[in-house]
N, C-alpha and C. Protein backbone atom coordinates (compact mmCIF):
# COMPACT_ATOMS: atom_id res chain seq x y z
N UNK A 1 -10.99 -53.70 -3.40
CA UNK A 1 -11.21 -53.47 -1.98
C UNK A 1 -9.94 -52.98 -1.30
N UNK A 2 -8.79 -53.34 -1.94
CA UNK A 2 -7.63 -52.68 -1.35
C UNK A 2 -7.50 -51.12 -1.21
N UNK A 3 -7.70 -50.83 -2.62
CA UNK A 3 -7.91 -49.62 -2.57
C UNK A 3 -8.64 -48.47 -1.32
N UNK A 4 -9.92 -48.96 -1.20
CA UNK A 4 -11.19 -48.97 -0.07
C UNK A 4 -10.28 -49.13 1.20
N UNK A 5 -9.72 -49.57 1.64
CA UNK A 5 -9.16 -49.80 2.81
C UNK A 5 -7.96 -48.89 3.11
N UNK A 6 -6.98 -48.79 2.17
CA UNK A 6 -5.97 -48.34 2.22
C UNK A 6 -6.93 -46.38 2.52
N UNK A 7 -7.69 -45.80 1.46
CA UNK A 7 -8.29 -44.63 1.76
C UNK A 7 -9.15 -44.36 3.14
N UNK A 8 -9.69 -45.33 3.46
CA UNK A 8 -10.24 -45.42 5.11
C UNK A 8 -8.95 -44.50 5.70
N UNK A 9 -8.20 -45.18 5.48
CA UNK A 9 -6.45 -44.70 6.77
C UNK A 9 -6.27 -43.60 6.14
N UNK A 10 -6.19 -42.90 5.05
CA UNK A 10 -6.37 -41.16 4.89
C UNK A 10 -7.14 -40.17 6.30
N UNK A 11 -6.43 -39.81 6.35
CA UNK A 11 -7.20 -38.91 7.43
C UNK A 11 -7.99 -37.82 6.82
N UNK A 12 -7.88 -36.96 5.70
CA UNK A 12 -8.82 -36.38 4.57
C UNK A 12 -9.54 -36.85 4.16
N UNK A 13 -9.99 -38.56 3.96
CA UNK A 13 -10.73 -39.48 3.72
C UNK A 13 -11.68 -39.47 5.08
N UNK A 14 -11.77 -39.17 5.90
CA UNK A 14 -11.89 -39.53 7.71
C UNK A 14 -13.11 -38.75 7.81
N UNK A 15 -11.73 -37.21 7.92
CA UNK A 15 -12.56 -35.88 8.17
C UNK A 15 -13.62 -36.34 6.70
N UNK A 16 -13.52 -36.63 5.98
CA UNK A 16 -14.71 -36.06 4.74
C UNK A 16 -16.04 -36.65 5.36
N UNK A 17 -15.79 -38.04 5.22
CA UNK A 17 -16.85 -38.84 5.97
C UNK A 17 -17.17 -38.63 7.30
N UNK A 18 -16.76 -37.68 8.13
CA UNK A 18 -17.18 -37.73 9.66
C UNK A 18 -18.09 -35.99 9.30
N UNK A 19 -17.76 -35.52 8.44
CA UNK A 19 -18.13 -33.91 8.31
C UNK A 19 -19.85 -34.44 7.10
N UNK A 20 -19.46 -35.54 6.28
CA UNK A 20 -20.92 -35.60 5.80
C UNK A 20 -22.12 -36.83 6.54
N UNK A 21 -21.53 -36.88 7.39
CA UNK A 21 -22.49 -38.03 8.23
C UNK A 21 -23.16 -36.99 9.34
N UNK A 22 -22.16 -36.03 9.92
CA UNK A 22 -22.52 -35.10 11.14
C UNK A 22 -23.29 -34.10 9.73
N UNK A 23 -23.19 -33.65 8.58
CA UNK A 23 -24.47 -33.16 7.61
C UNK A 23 -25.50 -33.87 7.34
N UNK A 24 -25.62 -35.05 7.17
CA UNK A 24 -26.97 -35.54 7.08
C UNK A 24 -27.45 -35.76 8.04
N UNK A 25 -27.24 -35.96 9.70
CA UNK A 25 -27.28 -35.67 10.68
C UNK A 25 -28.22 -34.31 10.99
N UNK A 26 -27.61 -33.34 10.64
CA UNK A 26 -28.34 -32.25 10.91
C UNK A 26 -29.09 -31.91 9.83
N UNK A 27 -28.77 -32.16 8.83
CA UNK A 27 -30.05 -31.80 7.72
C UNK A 27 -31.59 -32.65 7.95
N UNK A 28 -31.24 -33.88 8.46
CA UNK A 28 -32.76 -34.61 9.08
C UNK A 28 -32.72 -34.95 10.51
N UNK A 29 -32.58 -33.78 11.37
CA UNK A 29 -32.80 -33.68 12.29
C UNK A 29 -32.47 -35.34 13.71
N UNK A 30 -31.08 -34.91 13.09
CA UNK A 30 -30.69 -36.25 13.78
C UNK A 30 -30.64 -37.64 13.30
N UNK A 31 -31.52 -37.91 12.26
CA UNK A 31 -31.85 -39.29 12.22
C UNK A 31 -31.33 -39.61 10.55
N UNK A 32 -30.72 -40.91 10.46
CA UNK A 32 -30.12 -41.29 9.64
C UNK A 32 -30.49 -42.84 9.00
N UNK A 33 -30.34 -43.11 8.13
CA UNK A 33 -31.25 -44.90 7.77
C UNK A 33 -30.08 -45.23 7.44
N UNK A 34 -28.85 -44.53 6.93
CA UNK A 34 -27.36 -45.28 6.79
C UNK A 34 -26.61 -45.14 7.73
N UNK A 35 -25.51 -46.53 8.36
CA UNK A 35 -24.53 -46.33 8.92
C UNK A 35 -23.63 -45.41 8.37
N UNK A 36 -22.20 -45.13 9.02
CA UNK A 36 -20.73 -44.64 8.71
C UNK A 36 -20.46 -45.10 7.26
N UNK A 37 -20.29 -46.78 7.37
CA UNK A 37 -19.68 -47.51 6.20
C UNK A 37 -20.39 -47.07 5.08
N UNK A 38 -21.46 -46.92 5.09
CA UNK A 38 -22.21 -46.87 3.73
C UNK A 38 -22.01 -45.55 3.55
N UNK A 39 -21.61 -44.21 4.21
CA UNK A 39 -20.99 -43.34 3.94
C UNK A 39 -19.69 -43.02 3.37
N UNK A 40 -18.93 -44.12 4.02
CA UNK A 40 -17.60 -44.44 3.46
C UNK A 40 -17.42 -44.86 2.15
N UNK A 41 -18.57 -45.95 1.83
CA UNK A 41 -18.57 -46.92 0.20
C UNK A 41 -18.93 -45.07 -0.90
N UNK A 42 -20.23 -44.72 -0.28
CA UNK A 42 -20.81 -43.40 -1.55
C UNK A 42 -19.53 -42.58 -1.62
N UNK A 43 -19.00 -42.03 -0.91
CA UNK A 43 -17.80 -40.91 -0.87
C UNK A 43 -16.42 -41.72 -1.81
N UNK A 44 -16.32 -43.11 -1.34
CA UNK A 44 -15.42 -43.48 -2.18
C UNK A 44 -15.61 -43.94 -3.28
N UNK A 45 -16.77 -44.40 -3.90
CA UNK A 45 -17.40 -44.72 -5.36
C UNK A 45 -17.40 -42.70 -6.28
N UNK A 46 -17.42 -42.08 -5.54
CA UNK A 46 -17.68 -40.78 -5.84
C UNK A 46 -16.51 -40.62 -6.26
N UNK A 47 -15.34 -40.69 -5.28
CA UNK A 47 -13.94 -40.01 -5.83
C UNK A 47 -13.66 -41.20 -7.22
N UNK A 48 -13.94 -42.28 -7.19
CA UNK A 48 -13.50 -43.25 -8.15
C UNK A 48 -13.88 -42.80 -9.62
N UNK A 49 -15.20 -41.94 -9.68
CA UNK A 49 -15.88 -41.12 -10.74
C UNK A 49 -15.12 -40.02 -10.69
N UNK A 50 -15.12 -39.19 -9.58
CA UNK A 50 -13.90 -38.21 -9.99
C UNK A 50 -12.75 -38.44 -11.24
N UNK A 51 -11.94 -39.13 -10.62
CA UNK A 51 -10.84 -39.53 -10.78
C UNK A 51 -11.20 -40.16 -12.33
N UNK A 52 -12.05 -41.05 -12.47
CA UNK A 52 -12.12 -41.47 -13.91
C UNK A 52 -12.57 -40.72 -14.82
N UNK A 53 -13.40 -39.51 -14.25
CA UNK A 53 -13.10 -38.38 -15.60
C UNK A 53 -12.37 -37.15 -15.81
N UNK A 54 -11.50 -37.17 -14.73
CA UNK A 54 -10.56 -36.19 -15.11
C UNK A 54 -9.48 -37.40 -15.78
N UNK A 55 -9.37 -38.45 -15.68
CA UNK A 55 -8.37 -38.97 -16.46
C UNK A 55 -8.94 -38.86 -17.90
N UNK A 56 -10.54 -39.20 -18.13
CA UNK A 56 -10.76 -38.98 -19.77
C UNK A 56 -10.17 -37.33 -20.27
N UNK A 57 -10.76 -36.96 -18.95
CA UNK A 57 -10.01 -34.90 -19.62
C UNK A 57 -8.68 -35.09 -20.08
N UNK A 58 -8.01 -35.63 -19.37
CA UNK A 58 -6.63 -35.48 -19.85
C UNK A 58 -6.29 -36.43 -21.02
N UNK A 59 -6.92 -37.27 -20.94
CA UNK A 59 -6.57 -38.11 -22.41
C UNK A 59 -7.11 -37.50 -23.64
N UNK A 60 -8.56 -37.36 -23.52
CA UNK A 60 -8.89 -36.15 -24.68
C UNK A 60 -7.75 -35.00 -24.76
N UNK A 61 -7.29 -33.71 -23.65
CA UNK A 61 -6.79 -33.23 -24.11
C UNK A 61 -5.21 -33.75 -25.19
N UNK A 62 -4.78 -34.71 -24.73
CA UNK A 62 -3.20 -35.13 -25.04
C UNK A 62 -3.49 -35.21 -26.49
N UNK A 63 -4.93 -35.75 -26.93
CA UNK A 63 -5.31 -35.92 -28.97
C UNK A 63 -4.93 -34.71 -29.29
């Protein structure tokens, strides 16, 4: 959860989540069944997958 918190205070972290909340926003016509936060948790479980397979890329490549 540290992690989670400390990326909140990213401001690239901010804008990401304020630019896909104002998209699902307009993709359903305003109306949304998730808050912010739960925008915040998917975007940051997402980069956490990022991040864990470009680290396998690079470990495969280093064999």
């Amino acid at each position: 959860m540290d992690e989670f918190k400390i990326e909140r205070e990213e401001d690239a972290f901010r804008t990401a989540v304020e630019e896909f909340v104002e998209f699902v926003f307009f993709t359903r016509d305003g109306v949304s069944l998730a808050d912010q936060g739960y925008f915040e948790r998917r975007l940051f479980d997402k980069l956490l997958v990022c991040e864990g397979e470009r680290i396998e890329e690079l470990l495969l490549a280093a064999r």
